[in-house]
C-alpha atoms as a PDB file:
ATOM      1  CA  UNK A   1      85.756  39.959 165.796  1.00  0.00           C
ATOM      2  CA  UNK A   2      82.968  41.502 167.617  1.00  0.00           C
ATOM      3  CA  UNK A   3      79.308  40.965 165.644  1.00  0.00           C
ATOM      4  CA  UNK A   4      81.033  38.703 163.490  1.00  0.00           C
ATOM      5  CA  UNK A   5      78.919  35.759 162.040  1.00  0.00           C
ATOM      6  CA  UNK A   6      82.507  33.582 161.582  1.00  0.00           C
ATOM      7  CA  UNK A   7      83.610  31.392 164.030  1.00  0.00           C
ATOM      8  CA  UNK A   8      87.047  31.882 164.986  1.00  0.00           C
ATOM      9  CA  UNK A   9      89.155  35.046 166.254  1.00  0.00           C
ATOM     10  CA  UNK A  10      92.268  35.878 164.177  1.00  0.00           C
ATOM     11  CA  UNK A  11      93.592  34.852 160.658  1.00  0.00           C
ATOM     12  CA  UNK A  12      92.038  31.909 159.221  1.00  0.00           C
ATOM     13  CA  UNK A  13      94.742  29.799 158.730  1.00  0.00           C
ATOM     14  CA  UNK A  14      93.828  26.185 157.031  1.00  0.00           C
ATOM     15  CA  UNK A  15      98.059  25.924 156.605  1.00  0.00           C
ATOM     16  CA  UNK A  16      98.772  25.221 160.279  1.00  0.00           C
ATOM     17  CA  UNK A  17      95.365  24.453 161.272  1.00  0.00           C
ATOM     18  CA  UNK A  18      93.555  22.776 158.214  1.00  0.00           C
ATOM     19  CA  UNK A  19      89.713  21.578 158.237  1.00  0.00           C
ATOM     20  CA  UNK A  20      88.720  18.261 159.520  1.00  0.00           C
ATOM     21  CA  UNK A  21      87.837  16.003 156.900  1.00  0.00           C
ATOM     22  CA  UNK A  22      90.905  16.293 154.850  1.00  0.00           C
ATOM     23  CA  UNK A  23      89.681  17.720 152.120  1.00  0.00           C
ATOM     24  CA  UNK A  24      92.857  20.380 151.913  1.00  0.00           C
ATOM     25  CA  UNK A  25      95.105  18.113 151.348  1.00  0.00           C
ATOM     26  CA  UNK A  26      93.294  14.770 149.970  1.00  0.00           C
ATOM     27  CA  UNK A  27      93.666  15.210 146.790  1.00  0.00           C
ATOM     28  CA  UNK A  28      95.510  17.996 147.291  1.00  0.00           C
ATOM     29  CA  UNK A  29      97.052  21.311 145.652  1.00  0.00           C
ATOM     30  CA  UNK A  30      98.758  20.443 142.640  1.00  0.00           C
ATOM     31  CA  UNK A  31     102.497  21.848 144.340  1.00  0.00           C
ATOM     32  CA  UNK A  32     103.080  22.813 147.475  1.00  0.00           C
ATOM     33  CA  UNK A  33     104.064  26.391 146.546  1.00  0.00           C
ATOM     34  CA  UNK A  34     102.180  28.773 148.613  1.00  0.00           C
ATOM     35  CA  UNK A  35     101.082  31.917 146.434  1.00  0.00           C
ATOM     36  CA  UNK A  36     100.785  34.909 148.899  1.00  0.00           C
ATOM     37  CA  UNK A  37      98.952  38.842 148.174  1.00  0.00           C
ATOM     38  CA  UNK A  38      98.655  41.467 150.014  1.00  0.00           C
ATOM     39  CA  UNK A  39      95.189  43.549 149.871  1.00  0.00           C
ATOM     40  CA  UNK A  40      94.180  46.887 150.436  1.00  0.00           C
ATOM     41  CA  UNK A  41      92.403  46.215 153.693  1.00  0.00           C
ATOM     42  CA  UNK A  42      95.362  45.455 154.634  1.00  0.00           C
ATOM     43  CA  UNK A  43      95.325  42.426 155.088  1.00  0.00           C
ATOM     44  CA  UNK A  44      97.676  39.041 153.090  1.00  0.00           C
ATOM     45  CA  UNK A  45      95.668  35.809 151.573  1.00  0.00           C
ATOM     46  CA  UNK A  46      97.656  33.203 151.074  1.00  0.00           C
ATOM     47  CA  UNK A  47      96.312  30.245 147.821  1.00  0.00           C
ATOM     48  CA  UNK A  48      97.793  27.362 146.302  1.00  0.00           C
ATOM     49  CA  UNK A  49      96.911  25.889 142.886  1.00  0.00           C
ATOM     50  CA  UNK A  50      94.369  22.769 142.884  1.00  0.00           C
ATOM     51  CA  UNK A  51      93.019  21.181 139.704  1.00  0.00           C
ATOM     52  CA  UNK A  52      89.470  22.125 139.027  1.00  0.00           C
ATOM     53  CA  UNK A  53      87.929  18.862 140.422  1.00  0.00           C
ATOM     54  CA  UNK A  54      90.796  18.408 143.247  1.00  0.00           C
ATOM     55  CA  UNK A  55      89.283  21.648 145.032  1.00  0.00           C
ATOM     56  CA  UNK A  56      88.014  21.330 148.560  1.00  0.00           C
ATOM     57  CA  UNK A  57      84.763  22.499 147.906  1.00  0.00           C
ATOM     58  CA  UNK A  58      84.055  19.377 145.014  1.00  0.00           C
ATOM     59  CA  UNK A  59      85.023  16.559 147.467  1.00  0.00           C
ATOM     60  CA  UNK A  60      81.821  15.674 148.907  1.00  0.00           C
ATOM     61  CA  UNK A  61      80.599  15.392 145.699  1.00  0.00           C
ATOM     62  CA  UNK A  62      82.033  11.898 145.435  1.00  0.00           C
ATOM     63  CA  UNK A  63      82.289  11.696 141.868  1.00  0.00           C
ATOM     64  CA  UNK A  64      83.103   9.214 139.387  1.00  0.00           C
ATOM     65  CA  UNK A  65      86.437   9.019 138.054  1.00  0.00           C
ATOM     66  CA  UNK A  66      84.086   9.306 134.030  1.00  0.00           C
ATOM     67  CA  UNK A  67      82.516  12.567 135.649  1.00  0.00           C
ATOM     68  CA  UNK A  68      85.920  13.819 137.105  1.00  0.00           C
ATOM     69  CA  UNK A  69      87.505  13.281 133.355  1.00  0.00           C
ATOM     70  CA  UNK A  70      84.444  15.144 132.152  1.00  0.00           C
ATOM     71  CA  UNK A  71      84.291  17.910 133.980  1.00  0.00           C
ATOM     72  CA  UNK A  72      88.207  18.299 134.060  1.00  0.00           C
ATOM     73  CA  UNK A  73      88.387  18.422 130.304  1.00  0.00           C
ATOM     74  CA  UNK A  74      85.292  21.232 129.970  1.00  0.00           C
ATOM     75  CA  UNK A  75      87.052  23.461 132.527  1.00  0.00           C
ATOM     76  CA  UNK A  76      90.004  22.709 130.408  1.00  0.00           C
ATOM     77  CA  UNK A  77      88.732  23.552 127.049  1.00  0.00           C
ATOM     78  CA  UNK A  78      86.777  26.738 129.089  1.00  0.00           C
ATOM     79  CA  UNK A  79      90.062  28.316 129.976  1.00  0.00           C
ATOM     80  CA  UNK A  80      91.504  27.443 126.524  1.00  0.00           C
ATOM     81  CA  UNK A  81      88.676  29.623 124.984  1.00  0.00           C
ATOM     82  CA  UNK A  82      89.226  32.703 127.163  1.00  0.00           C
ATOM     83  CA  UNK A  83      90.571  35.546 125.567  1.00  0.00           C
ATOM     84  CA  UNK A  84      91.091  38.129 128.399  1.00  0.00           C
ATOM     85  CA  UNK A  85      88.500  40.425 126.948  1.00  0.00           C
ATOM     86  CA  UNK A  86      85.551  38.166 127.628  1.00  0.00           C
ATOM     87  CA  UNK A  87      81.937  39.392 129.008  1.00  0.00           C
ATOM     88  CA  UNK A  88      80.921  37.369 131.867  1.00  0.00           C
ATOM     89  CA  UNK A  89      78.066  39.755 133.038  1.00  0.00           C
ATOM     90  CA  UNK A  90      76.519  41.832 131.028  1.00  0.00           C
ATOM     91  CA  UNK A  91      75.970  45.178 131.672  1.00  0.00           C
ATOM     92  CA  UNK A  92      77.020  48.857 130.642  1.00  0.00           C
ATOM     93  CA  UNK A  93      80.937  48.827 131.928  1.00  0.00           C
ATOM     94  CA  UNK A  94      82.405  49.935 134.841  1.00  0.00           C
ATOM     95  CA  UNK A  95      80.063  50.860 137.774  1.00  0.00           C
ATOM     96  CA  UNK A  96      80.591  52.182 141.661  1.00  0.00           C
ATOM     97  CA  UNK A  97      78.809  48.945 142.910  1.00  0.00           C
ATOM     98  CA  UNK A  98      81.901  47.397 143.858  1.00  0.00           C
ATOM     99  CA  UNK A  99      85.623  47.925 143.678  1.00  0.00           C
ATOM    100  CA  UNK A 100      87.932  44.118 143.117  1.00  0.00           C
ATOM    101  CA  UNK A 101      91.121  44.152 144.857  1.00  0.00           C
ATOM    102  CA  UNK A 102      93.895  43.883 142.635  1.00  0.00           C
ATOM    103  CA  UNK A 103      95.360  41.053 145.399  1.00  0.00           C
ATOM    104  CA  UNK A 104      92.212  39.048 144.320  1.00  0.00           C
ATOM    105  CA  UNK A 105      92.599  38.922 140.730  1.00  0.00           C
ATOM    106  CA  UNK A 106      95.460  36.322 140.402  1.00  0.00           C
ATOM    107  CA  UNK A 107      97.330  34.753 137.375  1.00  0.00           C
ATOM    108  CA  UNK A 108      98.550  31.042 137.241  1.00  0.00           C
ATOM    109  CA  UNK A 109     101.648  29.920 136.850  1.00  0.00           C
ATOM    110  CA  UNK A 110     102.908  28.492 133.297  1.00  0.00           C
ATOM    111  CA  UNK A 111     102.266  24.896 134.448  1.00  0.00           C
ATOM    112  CA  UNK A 112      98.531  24.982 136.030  1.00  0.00           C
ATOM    113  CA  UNK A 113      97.119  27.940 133.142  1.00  0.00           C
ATOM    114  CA  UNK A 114      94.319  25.526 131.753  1.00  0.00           C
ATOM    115  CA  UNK A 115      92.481  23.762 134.558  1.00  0.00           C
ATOM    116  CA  UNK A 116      93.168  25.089 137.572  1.00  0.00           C
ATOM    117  CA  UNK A 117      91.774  27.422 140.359  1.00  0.00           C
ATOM    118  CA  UNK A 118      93.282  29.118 143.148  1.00  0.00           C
ATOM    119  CA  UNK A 119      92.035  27.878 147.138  1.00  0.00           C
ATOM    120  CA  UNK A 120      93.082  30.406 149.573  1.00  0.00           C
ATOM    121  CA  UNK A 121      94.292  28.668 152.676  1.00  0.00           C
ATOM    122  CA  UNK A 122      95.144  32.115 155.309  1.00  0.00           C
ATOM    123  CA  UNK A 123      93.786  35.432 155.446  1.00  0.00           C
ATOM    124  CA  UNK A 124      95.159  37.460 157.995  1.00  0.00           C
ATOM    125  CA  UNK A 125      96.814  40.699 158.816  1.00  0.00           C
ATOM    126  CA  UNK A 126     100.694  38.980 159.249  1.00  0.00           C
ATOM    127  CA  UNK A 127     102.272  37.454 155.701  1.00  0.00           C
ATOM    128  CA  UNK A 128     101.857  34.353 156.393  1.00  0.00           C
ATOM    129  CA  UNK A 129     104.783  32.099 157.028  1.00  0.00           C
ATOM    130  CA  UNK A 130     105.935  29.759 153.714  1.00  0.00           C
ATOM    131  CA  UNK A 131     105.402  32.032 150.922  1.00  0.00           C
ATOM    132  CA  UNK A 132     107.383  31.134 147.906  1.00  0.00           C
ATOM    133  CA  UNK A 133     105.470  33.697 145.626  1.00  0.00           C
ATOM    134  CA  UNK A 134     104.871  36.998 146.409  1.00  0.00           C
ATOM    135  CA  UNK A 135     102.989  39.696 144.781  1.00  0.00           C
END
C-alpha cells in the first residue's frame, strides 16, 4: 500500500508463504486447525493455537527446557485465575479512545483454554483458504 511502512503488497500470508527461520512451524501450533474472523475493516485474519512458550515471537529466546516448564506453568495458573471480569488497566470504564473489533477478541477451544495464545498467520481482504473454524 502506498505510504505504507510494511514491506509487502497484499495479504500477509505466513500459511503459503511462512517466515524464514522456521519459527511458524518449529515448534509449531498445537493443531493444525486454522481459526479464521472476519473484521469490520473488512478484512479476514486467520490464527492457530500455539502453547504460550511455542509462539514465534519466544523462539529466539533460546530457553531452557527448566525456564520453558516455568514459564508454561505461570501462564497456566494465570489463565486458571481469570475470571472474565478482571481489570487489566485501570481506569474509569469505557472511553472513545479506541474501539476492539469483535474479530479480535477470540475464545479457545476446550482443549488449549489454559496456556495458550492465538498467532495470526493471514490478514487479508479474501477468507483465506483452509479454514476449519469460522466466526
Amino acid at each position: 500500500k502506498k505510504g505504507t511502512v510494511w514491506p509487502f503488497n497484499g495479504p500477509y500470508d505466513a500459511i503459503s508463504k511462512p517466515p524464514a527461520g522456521g519459527c511458524l512451524s518449529n515448534p509449531g501450533p498445537a493443531d493444525q486447525a486454522l481459526y479464521c474472523a472476519k473484521t469490520v475493516s473488512p478484512s479476514w485474519i486467520g490464527y492457530r493455537w500455539y502453547r504460550f512458550i511455542d509462539q514465534p515471537g519466544l523462539q529466539r529466546l533460546d530457553l531452557s527446557d527448566v525456564e520453558k516448564r516455568f514459564l508454561q506453568t505461570r501462564v497456566e495458573l494465570l489463565h486458571k485465575s481469570l475470571t472474565g471480569n478482571d481489570r487489566w488497566i485501570k481506569g474509569q470504564g469505557i472511553t472513545d479512545l479506541v474501539e476492539i473489533d469483535d474479530a479480535q477478541l477470540v475464545a479457545p477451544p476446550a482443549q488449549n483454554k489454559y496456556g495458550y495464545v492465538p498467532i495470526v498467520v493471514y490478514e487479508g481482504v479474501e477468507k483465506p483458504k483452509g479454514c476449519t473454524h469460522s466466526v
